[in-house]
N, C-alpha and C. Protein backbone atom coordinates (compact mmCIF):
# COMPACT_ATOMS: atom_id res chain seq x y z
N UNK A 1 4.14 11.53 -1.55
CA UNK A 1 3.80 11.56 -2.97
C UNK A 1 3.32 10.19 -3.43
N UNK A 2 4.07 9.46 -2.92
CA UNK A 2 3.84 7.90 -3.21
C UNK A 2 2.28 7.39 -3.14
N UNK A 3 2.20 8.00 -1.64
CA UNK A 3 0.76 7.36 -1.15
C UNK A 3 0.07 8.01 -1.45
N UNK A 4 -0.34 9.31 -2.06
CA UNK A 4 -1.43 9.51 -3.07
C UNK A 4 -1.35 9.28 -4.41
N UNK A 5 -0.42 8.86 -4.93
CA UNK A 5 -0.79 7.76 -6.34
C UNK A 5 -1.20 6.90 -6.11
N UNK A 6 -1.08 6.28 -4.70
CA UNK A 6 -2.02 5.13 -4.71
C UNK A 6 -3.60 5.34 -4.49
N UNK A 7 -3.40 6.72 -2.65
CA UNK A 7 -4.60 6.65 -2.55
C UNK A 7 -5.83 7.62 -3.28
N UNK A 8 -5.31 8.61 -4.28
CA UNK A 8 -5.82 9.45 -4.96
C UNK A 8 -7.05 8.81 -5.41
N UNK A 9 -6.91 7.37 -6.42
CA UNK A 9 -7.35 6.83 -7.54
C UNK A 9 -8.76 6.35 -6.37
N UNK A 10 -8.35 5.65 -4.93
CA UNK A 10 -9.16 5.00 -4.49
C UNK A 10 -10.25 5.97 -3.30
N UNK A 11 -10.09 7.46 -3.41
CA UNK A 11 -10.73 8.32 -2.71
C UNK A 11 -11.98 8.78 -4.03
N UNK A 12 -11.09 8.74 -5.49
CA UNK A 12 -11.94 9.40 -6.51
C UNK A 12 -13.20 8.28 -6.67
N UNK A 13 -12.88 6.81 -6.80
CA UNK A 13 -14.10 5.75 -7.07
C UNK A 13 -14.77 6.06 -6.52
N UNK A 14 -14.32 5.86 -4.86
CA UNK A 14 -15.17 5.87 -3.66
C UNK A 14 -16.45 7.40 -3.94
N UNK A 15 -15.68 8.32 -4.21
CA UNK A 15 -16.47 9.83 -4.09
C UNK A 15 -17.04 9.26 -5.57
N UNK A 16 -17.17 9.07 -6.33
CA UNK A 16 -17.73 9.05 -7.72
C UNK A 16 -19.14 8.34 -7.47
N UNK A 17 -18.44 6.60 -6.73
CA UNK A 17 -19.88 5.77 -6.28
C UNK A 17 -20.83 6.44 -5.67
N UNK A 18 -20.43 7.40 -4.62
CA UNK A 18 -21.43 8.31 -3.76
C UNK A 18 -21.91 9.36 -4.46
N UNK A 19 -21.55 9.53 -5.30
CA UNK A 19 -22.23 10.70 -5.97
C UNK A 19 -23.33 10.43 -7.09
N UNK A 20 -22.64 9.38 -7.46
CA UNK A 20 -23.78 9.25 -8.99
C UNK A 20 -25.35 9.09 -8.27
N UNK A 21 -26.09 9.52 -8.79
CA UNK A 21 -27.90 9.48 -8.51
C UNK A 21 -27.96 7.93 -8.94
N UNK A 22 -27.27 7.41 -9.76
CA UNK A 22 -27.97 6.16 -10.12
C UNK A 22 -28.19 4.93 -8.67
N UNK A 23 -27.18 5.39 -7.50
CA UNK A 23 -27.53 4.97 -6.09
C UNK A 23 -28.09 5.39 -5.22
N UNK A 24 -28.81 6.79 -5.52
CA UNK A 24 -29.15 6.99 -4.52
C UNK A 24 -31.01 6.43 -4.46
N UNK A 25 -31.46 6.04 -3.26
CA UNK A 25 -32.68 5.02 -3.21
C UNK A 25 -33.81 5.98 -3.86
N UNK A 26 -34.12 7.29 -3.69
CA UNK A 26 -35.15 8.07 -3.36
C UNK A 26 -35.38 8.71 -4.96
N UNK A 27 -34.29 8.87 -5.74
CA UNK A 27 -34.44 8.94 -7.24
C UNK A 27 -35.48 8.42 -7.77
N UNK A 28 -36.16 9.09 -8.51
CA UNK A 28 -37.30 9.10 -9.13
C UNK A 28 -37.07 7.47 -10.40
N UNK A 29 -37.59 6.47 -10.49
CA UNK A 29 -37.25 5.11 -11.35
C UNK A 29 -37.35 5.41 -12.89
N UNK A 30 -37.04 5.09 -13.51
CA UNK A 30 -37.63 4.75 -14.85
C UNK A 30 -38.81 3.93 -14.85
N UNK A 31 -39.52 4.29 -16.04
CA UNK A 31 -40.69 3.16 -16.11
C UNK A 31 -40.14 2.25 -16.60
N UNK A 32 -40.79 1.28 -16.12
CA UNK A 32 -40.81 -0.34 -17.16
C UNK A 32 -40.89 -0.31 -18.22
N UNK A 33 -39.74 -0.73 -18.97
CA UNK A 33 -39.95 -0.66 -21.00
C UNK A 33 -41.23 -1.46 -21.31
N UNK A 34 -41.64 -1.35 -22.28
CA UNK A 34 -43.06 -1.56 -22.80
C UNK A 34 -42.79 -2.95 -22.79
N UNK A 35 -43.88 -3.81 -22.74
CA UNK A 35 -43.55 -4.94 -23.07
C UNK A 35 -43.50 -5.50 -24.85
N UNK A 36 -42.48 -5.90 -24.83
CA UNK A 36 -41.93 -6.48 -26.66
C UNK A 36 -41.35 -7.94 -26.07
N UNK A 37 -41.01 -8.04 -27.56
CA UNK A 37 -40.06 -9.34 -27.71
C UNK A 37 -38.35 -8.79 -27.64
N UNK A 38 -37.91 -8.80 -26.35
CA UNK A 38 -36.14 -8.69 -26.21
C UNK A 38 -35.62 -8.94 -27.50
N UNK A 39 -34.75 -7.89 -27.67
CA UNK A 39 -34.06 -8.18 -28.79
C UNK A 39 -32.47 -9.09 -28.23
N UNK A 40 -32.32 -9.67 -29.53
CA UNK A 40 -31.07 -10.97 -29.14
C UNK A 40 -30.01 -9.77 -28.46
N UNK A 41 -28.94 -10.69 -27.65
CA UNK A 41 -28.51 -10.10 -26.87
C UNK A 41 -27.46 -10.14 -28.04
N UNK A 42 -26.34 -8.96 -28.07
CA UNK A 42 -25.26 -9.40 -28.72
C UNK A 42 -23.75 -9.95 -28.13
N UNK A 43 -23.40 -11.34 -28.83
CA UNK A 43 -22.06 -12.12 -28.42
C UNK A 43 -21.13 -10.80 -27.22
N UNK A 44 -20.81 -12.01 -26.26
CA UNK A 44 -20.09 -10.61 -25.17
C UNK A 44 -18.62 -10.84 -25.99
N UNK A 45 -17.97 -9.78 -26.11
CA UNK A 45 -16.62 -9.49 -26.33
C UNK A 45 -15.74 -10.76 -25.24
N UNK A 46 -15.23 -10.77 -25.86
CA UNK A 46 -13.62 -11.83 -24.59
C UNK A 46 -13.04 -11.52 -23.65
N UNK A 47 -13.40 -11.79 -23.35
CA UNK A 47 -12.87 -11.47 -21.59
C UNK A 47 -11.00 -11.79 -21.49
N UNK A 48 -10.89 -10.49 -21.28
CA UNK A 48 -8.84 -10.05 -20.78
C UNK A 48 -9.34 -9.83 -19.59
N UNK A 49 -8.14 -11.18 -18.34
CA UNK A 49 -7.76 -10.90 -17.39
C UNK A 49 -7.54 -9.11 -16.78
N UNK A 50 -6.70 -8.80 -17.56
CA UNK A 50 -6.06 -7.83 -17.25
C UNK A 50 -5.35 -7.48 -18.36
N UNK A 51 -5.63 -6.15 -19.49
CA UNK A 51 -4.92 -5.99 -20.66
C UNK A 51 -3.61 -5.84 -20.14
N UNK A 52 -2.65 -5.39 -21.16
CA UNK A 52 -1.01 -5.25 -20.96
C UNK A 52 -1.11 -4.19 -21.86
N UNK A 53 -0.48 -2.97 -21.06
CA UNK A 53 -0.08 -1.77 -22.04
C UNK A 53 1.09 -2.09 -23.29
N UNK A 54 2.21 -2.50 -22.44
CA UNK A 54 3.27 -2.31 -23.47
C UNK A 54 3.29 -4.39 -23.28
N UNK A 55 3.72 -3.99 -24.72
CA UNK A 55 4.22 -6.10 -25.28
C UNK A 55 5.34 -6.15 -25.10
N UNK A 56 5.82 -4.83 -24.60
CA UNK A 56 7.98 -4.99 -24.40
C UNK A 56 8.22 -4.25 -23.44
N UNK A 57 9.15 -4.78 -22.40
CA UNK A 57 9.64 -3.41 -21.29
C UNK A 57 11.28 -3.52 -22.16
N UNK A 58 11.78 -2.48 -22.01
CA UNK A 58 13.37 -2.02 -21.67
C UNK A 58 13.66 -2.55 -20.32
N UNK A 59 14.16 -3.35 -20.30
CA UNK A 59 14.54 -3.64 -18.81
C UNK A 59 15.68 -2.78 -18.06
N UNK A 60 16.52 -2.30 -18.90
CA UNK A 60 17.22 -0.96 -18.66
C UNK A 60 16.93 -0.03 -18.02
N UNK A 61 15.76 0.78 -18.49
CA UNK A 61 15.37 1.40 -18.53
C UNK A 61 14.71 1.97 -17.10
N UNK A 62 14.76 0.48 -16.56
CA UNK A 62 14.06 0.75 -15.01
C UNK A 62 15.10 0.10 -13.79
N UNK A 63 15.53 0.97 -13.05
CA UNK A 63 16.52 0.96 -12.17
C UNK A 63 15.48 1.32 -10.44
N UNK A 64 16.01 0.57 -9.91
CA UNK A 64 15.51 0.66 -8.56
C UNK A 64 16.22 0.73 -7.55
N UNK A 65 16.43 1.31 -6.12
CA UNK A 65 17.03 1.70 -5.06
C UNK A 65 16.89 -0.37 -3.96
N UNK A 66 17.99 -0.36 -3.80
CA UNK A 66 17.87 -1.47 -3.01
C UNK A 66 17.38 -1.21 -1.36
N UNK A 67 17.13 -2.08 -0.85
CA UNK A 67 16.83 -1.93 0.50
C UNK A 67 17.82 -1.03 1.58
N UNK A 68 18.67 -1.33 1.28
CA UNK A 68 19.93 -0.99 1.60
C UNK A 68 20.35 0.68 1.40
N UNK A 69 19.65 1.25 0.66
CA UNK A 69 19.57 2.60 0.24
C UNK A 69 20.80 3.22 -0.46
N UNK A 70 21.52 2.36 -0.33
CA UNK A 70 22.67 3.11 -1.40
C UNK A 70 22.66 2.08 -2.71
N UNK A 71 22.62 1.07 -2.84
CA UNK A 71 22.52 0.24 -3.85
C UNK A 71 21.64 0.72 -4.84
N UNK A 72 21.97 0.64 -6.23
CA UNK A 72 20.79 0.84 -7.81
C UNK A 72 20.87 -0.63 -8.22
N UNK A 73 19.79 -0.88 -8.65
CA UNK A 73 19.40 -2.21 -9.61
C UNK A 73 18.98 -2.28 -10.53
N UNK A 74 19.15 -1.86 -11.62
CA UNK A 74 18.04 -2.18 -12.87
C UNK A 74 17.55 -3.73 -12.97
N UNK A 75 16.69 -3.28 -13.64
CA UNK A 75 15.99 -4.75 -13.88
C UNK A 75 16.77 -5.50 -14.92
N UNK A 76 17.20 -5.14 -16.24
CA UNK A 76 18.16 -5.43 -17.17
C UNK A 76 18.93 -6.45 -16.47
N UNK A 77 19.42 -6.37 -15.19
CA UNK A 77 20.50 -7.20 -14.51
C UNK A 77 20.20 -8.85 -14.43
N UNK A 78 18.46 -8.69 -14.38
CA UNK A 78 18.23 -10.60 -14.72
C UNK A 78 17.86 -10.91 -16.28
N UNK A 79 18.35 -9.79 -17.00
CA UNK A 79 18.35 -10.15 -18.69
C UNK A 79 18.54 -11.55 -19.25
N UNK A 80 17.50 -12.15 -19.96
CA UNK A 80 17.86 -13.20 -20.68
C UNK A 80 17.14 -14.69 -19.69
N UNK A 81 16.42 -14.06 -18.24
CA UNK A 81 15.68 -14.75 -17.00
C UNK A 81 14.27 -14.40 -17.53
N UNK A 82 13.85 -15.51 -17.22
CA UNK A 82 11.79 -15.44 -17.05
C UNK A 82 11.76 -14.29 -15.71
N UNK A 83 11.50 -12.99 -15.77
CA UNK A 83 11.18 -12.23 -14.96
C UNK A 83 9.66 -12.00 -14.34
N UNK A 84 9.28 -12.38 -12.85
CA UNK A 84 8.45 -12.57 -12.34
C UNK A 84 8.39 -10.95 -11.71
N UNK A 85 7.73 -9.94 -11.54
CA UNK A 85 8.43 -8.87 -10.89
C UNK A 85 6.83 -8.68 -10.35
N UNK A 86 6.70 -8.57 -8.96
CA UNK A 86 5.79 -8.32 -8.08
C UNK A 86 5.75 -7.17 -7.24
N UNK A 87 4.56 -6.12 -7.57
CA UNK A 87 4.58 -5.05 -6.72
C UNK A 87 3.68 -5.13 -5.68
N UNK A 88 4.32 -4.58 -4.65
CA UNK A 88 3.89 -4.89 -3.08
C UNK A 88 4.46 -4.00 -2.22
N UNK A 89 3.10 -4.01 -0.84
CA UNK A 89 4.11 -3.08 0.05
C UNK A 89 3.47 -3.85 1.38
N UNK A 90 4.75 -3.54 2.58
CA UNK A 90 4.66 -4.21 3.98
C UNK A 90 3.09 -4.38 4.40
N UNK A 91 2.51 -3.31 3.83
CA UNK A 91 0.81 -3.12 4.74
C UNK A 91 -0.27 -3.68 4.04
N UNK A 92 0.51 -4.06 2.90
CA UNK A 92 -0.74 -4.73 1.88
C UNK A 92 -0.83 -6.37 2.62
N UNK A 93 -2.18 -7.01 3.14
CA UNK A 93 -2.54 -8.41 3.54
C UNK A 93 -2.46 -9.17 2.09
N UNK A 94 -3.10 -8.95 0.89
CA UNK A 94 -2.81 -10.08 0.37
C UNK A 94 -1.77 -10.15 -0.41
N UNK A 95 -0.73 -9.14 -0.61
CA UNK A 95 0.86 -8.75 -0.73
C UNK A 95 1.51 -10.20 -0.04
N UNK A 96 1.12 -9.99 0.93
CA UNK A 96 1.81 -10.82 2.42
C UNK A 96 1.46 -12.45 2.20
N UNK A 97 0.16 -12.36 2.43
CA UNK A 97 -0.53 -13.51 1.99
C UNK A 97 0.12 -14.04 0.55
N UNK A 98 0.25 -14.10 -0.63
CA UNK A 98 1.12 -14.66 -1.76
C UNK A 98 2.81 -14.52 -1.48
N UNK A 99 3.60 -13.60 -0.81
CA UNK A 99 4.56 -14.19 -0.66
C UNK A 99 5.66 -15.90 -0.43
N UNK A 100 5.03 -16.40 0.46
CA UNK A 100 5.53 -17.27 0.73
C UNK A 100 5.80 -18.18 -0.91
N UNK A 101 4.77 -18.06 -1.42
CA UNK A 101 4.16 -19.06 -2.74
C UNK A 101 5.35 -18.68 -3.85
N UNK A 102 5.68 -17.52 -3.30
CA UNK A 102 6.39 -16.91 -4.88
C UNK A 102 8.18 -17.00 -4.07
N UNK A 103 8.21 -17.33 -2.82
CA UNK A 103 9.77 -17.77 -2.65
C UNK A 103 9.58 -19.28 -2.94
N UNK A 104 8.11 -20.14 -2.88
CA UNK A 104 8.53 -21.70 -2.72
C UNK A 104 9.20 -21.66 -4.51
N UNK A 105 8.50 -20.93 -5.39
CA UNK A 105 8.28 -20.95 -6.93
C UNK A 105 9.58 -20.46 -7.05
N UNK A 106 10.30 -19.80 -6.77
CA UNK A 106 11.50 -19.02 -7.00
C UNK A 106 12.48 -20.18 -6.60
N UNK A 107 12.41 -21.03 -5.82
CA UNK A 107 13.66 -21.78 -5.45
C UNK A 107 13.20 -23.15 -6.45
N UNK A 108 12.20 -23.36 -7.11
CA UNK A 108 11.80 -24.68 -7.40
C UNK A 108 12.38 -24.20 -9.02
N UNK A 109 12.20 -23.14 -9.31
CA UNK A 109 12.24 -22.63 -10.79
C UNK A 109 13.68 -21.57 -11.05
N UNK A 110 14.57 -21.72 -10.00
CA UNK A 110 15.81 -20.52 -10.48
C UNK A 110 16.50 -21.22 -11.66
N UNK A 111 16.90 -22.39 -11.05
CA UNK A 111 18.26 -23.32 -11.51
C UNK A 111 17.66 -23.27 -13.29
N UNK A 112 16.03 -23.03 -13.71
CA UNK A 112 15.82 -23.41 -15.02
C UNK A 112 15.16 -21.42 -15.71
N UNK A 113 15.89 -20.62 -15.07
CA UNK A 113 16.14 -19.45 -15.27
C UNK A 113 14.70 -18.31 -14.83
N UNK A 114 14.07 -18.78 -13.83
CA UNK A 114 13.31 -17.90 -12.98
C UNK A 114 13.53 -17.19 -12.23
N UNK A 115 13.21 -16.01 -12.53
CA UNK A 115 13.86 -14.51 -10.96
C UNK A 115 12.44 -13.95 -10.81
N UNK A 116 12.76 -13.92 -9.56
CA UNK A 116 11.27 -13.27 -8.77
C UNK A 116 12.20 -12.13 -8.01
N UNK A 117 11.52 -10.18 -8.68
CA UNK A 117 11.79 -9.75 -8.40
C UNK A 117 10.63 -8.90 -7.41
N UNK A 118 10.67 -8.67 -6.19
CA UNK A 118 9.36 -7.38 -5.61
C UNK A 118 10.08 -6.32 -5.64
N UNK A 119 8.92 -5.34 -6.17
CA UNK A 119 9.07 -3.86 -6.19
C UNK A 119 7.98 -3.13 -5.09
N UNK A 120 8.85 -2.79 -4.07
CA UNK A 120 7.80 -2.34 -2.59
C UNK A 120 7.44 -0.80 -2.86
N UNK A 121 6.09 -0.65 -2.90
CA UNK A 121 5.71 0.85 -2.82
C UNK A 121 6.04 1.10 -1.31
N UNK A 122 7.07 1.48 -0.32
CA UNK A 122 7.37 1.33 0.79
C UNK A 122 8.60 1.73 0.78
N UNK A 123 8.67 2.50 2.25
CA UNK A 123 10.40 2.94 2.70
C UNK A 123 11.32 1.79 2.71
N UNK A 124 12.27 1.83 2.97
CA UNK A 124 13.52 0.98 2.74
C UNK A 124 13.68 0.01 4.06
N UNK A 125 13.48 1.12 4.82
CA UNK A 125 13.61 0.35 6.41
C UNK A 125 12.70 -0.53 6.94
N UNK A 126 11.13 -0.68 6.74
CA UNK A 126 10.71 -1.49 6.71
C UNK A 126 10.64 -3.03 5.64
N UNK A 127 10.72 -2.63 4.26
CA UNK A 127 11.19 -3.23 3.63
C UNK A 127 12.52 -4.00 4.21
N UNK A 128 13.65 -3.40 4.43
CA UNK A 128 14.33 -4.39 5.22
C UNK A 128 13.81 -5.35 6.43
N UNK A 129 13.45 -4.76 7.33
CA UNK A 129 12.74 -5.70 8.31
C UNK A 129 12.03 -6.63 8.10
N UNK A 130 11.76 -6.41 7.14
CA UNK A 130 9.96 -7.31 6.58
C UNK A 130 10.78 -8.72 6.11
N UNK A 131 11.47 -8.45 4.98
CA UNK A 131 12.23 -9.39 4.34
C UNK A 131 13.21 -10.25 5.35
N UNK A 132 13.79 -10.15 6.30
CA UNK A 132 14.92 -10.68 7.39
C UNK A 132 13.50 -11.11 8.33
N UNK A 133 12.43 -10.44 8.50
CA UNK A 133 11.20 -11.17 9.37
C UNK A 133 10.55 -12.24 8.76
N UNK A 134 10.60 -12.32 7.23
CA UNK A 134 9.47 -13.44 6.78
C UNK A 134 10.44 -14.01 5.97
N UNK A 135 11.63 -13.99 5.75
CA UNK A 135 12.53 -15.18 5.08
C UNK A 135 12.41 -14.63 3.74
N UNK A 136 11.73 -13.82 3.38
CA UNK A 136 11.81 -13.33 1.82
C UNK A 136 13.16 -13.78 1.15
N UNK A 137 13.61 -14.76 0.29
CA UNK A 137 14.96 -14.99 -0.65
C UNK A 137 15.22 -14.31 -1.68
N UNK A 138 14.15 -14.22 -2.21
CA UNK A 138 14.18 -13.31 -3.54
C UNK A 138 14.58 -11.73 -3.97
N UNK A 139 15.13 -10.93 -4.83
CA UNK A 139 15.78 -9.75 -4.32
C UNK A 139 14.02 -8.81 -4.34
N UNK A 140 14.22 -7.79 -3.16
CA UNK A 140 13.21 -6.49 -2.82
C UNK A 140 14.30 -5.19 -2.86
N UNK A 141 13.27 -4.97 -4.04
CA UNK A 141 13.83 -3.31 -4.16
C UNK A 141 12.71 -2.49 -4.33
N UNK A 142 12.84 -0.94 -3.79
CA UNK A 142 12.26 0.15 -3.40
C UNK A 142 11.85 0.47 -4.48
N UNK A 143 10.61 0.60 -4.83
CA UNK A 143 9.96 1.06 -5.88
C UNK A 143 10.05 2.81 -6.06
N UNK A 144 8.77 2.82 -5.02
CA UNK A 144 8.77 5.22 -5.59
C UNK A 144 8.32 5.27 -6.66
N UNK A 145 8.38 6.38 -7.31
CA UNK A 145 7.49 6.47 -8.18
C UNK A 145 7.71 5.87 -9.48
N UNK A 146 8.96 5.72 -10.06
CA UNK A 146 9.53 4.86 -10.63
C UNK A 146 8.83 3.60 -10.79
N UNK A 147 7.96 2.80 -9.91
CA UNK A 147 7.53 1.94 -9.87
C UNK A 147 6.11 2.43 -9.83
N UNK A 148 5.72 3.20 -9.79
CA UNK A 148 4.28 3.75 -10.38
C UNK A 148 4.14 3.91 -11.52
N UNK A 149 5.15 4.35 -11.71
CA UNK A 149 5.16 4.59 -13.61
C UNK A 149 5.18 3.16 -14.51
N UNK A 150 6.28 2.58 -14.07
CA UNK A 150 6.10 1.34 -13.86
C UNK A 150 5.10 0.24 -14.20
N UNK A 151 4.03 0.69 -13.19
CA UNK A 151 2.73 -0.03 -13.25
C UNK A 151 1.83 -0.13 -14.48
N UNK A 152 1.70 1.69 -14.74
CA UNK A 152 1.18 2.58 -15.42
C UNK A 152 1.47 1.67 -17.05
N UNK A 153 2.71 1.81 -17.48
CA UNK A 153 3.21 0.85 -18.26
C UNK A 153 2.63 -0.64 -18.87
N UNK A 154 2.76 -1.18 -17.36
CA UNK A 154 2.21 -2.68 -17.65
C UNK A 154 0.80 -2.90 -17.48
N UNK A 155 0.11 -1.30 -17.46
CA UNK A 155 -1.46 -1.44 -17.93
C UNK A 155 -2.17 -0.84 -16.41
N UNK A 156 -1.62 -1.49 -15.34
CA UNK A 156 -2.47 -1.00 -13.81
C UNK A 156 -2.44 0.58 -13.64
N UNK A 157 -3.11 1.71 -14.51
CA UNK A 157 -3.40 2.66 -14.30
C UNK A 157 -3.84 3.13 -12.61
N UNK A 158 -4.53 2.27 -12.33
CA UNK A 158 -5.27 2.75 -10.77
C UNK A 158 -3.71 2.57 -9.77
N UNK A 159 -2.90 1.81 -10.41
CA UNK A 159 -2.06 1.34 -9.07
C UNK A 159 -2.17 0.84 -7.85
N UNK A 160 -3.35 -0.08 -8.42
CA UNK A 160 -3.55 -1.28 -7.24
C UNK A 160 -2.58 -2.45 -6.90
N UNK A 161 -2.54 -2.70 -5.87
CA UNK A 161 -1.40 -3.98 -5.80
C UNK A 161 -2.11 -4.82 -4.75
N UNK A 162 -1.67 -5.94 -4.55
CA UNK A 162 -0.52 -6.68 -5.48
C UNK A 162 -0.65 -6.50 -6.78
N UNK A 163 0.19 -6.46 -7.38
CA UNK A 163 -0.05 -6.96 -9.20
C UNK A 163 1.40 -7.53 -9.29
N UNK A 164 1.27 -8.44 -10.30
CA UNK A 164 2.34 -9.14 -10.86
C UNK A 164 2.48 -9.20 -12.33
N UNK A 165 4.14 -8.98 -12.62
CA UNK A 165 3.95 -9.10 -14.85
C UNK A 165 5.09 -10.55 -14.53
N UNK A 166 4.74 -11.23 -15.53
CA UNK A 166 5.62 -12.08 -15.99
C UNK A 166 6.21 -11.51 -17.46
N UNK A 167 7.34 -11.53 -17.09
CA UNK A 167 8.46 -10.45 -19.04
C UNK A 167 9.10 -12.14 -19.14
N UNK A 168 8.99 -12.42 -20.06
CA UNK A 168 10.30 -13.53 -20.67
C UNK A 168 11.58 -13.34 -21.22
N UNK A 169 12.09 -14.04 -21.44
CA UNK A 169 13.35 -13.83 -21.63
C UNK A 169 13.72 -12.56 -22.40
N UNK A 170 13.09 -11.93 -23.58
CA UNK A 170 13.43 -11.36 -24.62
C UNK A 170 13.04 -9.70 -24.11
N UNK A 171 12.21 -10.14 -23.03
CA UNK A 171 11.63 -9.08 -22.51
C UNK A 171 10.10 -8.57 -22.55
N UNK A 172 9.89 -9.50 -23.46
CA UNK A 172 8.24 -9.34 -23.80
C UNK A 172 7.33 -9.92 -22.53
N UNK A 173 6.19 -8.85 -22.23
CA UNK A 173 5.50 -8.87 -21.30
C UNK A 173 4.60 -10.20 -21.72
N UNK A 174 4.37 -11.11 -20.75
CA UNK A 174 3.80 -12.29 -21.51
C UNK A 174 2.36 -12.38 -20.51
N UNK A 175 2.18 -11.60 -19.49
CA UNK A 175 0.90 -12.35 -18.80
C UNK A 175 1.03 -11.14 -17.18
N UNK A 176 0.03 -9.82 -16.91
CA UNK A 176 0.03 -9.44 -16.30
C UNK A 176 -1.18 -9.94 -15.23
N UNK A 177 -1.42 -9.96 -13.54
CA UNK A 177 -2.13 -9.94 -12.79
C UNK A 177 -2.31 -9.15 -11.72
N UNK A 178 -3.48 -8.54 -11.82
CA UNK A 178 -3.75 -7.77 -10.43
C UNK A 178 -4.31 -8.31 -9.72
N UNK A 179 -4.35 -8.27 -7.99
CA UNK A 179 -4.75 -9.08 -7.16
C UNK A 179 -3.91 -9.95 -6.81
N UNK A 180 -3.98 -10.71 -5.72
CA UNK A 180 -3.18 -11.99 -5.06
C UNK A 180 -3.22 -13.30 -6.50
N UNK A 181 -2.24 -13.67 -6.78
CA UNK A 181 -2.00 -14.49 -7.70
C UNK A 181 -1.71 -16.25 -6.94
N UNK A 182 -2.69 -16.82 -7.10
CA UNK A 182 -3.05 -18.13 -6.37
C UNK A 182 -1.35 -18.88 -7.41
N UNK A 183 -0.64 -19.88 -6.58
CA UNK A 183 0.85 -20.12 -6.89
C UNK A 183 0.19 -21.19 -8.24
N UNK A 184 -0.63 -22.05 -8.10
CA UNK A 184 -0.95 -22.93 -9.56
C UNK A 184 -1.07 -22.40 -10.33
N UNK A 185 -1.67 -21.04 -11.13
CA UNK A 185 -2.08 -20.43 -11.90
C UNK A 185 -0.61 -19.47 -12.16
N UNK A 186 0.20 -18.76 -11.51
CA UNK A 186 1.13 -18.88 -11.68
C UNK A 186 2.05 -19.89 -12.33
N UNK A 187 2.14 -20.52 -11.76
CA UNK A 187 3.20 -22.13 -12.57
C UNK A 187 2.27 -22.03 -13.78
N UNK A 188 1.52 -22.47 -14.26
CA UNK A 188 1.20 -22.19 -15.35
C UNK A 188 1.59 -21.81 -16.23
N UNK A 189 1.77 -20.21 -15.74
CA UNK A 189 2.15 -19.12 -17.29
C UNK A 189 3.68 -19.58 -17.36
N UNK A 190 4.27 -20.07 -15.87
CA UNK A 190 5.70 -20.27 -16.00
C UNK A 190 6.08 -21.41 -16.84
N UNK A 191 5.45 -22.71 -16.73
CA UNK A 191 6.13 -23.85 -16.79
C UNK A 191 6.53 -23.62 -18.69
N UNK A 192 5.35 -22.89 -19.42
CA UNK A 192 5.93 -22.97 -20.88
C UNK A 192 6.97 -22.36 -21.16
N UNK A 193 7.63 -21.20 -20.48
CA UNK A 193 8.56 -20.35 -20.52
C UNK A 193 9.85 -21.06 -20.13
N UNK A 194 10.10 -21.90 -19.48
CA UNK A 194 11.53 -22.45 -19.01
C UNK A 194 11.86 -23.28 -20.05
C-alpha cells in the first residue's frame, strides 16, 4: 500500500508527459504570432521554496511504530524541542546521502534543544539494520501511511522524499524542504530558533 502512494503519483507524471501532444515531434506547430511590439511581461509572483499546508502540527496527534516493532512514539514526546523530522527510506540515494549531515547537526545542536527525528517509508527490519550499519544517533521510526498523511499535511502531496519540516518549539511549522537538504542551509533555518 505504502509503495503505491509513493509510486502511483510518479507512474501518473511519467504517463501524463507521454501523452500530452504538446511532445510529441510530428504535431502539426502553431504559426508564428504576427509580428507586434511584446507586450510588458507581467512582475513574476515570489517564488515559495516549497508552500506549507498546515502553520501548526498537533504533535500528538502523530504517533509512530519504532524500529523495534512493538514500541509507539508520538512526536508530542520532543514537545517544547526545535523538531527537525525527516522522511526517508533505506533505498532512497539522496535520503542516504544527507544523513550523515543531519547526525553531525543533531549532536552540535541537542544540548540547545534540537531533535532530529526520521520517519522511514520502510519495514522495520531494514530500518533497523540501516541505522546500527551507518551510525544513525538520532531516533528512526516507521512511518506507513501515517507518515503519508503526514506529508500530505506539511504540503508534499506527491510524496516525494527526502523531504524535511522544521516545527519549533510551539509547534508551528517554520520551513518545509523537498529534496536532499545541503547541512548550511539547514543551520540556517536552525540557528534563529535555539
Amino acid at each position: 500500500m505504502l509503495i503505491w502512494a509513493v509510486m502511483f503519483p510518479v507512474i501518473a507524471g511519467v504517463l501524463g508527459y507521454a501523452l500530452n501532444p504538446a511532445h510529441d515531434k510530428n504535431a502539426p506547430k502553431a504559426p508564428p504570432p504576427a509580428a507586434a511590439t511584446p507586450a510588458p511581461k507581467p512582475a513574476a509572483p515570489p517564488q515559495v521554496p516549497h508552500p506549507v499546508a498546515a502553520s501548526q502540527i498537533d504533535l500528538a496527534a502523530w504517533t509512530f511504530a519504532a524500529p523495534n516493532g512493538t514500541d509507539q512514539q508520538a512526536l508530542s514526546h520532543w514537545a517544547g524541542r526545535t523538531l527537525v523530522i525527516n522522511f526517508w527510506a533505506t533505498w532512497c540515494t539522496p535520503c542516504i546521502k544527507e544523513m550523515p549531515a543531519f547526525v553531525e547537526l543533531q549532536k552540535k545542536y541537542e544540548a540547545q534543544g534540537v531533535q532530529f527525528v526520521g520517519l522511514a517509508l520502510d519495514d522495520a527490519e531494514s530500518v533497523k539494520t540501516f541505522a546500527q550499519s551507518h551510525g544513525i544517533t538520532y531516533p528512526l521510526l516507521i512511518g506507513d501511511d501515517p507518515a503519508v498523511e503526514l506529508l500530505r499535511v506539511l504540503g508534499n502531496v506527491v510524496g516525494a522524499i527526502p523531504f524535511t519540516a522544521v516545527v519549533d518549539k510551539t509547534g508551528k511549522v517554520i520551513k518545509t524542504h523537498p529534496g536532499e537538504w545541503a547541512a548550511a542551509d539547514l543551520e540556517g533555518v536552525l540557528q534563529p530558533l535555539l
